[in-house]
Every structure is written in C-alpha cells, then in structure tokens.
Protein backbone atom coordinates (compact mmCIF):
# COMPACT_ATOMS: atom_id res chain seq x y z
CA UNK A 1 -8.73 21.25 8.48
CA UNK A 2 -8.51 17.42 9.05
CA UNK A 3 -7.80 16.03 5.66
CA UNK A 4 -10.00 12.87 4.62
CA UNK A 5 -8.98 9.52 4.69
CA UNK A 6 -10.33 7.13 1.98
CA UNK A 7 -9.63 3.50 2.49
CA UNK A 8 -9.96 0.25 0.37
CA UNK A 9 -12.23 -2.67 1.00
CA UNK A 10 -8.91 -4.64 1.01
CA UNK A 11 -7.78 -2.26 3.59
CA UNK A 12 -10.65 -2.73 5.58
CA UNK A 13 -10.19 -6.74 5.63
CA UNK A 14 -6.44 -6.65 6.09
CA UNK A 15 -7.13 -4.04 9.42
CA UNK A 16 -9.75 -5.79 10.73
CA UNK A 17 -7.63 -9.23 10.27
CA UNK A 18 -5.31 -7.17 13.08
CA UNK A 19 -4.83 -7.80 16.55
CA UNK A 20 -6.31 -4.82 18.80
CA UNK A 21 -2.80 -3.50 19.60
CA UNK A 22 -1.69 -3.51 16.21
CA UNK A 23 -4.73 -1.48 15.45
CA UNK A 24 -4.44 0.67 17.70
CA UNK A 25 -0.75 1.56 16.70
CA UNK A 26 -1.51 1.80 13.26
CA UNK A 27 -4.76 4.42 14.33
CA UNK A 28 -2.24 6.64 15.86
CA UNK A 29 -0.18 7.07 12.94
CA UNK A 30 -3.16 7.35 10.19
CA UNK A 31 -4.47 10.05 12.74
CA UNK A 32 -1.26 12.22 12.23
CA UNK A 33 -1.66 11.52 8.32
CA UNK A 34 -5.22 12.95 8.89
CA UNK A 35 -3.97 15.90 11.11
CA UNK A 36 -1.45 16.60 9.10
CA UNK A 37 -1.61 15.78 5.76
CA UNK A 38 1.14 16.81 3.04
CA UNK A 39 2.75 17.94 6.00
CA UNK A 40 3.30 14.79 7.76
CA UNK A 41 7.22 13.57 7.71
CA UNK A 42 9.83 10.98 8.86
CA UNK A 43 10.05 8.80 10.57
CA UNK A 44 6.12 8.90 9.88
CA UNK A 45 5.87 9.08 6.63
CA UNK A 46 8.41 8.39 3.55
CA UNK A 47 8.37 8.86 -0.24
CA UNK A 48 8.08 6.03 -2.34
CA UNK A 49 10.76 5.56 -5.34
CA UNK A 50 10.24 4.28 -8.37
CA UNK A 51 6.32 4.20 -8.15
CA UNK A 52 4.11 4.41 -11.38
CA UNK A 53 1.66 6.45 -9.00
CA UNK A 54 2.45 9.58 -8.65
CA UNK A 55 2.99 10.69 -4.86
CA UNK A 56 2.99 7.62 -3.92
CA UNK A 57 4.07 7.66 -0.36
CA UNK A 58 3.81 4.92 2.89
CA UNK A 59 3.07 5.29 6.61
CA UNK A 60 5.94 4.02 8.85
CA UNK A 61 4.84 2.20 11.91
CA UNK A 62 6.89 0.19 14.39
CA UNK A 63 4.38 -2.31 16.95
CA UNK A 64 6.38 -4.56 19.01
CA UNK A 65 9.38 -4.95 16.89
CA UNK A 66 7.79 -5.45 13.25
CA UNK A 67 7.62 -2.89 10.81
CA UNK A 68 4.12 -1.53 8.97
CA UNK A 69 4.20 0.21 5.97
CA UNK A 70 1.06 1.70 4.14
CA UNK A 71 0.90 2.90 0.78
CA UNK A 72 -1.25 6.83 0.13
CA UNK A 73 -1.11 8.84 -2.16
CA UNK A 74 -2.76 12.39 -1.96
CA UNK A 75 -5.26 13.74 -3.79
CA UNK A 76 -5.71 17.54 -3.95
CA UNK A 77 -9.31 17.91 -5.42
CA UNK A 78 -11.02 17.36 -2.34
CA UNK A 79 -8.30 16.80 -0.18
CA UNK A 80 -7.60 13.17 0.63
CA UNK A 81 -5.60 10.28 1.09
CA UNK A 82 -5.88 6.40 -0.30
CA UNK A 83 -4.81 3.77 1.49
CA UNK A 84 -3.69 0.09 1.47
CA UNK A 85 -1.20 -1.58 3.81
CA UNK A 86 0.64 -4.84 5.51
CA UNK A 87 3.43 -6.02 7.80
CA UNK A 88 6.65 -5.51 5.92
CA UNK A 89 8.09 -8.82 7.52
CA UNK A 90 6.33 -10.33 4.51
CA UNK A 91 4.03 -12.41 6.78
CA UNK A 92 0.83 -10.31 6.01
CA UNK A 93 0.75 -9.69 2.27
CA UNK A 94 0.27 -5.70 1.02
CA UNK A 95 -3.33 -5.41 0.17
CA UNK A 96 -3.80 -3.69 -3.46
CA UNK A 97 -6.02 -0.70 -3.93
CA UNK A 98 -9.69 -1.26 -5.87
CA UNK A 99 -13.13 -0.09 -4.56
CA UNK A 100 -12.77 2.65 -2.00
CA UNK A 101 -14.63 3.16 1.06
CA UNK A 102 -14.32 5.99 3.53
CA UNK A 103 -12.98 5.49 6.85
C-alpha cells in the first residue's frame, strides 16, 4: 500500500519555483518515499539528529551536482508523510512546515 504524501503550501511554492528537471528529480525520489515508506533508506533517505520532531527524517537528492534535502516525518495514524524542502547549497532557503495540503 502506497503510503500518502502530505505536503505544505510552502512546499508547494518552493516546488513549483523549480526548474522542470529539478522537479522531475525530486518526483522520483518522493515516489520511492511513497512506495516505500518507513522502509525507504540511504542514500535516499537519512535520519535527522538533534531534531525537536520526532522522526524527523530528509530526502537525499543529487540534480546536476547540487544537493536537495527534504525534511518528513511519518505519521502512523493514517499512514503518511509531511514534507518541506530546499537546495542545501543555501541558495534556495528550506521552506518551514504550516498549513498542509495533499499532494
């Protein structure tokens, strides 16, 4: 069972603020997420240390040389994911979870 994805309206800006290509790499990796949930791990997917949000965890995606990273966390009860992201270059700021929306 394909786990939902819920996204932010920040999320929503920031993605559709990409580039086609850039969408398109970061579609491939939020697929696995949805595929495979919990399950999903490195290089896709990598704890987060430190976070005040429990489960915290971030995407790993690598489009023409620059790093993405996007914050989830998973919720059990119904199964899905949140979602907020950026280019970890620093040149695209991270986007910060409020209302959600579902993708």
């Amino acid at each position: 069972m394909a786990t939902e994805i819920i996204v932010t309206d920040e999320f929503k800006l920031w993605f559709e603020g990409l580039n086609e290509s850039e969408q398109e790499a970061i579609d491939r990796v939020v697929g696995l997420l949805q595929e495979r949930g919990v399950t999903l791990e490195f290089p896709f997917s990598s704890g987060i240390k430190g976070s005040k949000v429990t489960g915290m965890r971030e995407l790993r995606i690598q489009h023409v040389g620059h790093p993405y990273r996007i914050l989830y966390a998973f919720r059990p009860d119904p199964p899905s994911h949140s979602a907020c992201g950026r280019r970890q270059d620093g040149r695209q700021p991270l986007v910060r979870e409020s209302n959600q929306a579902r993708r």
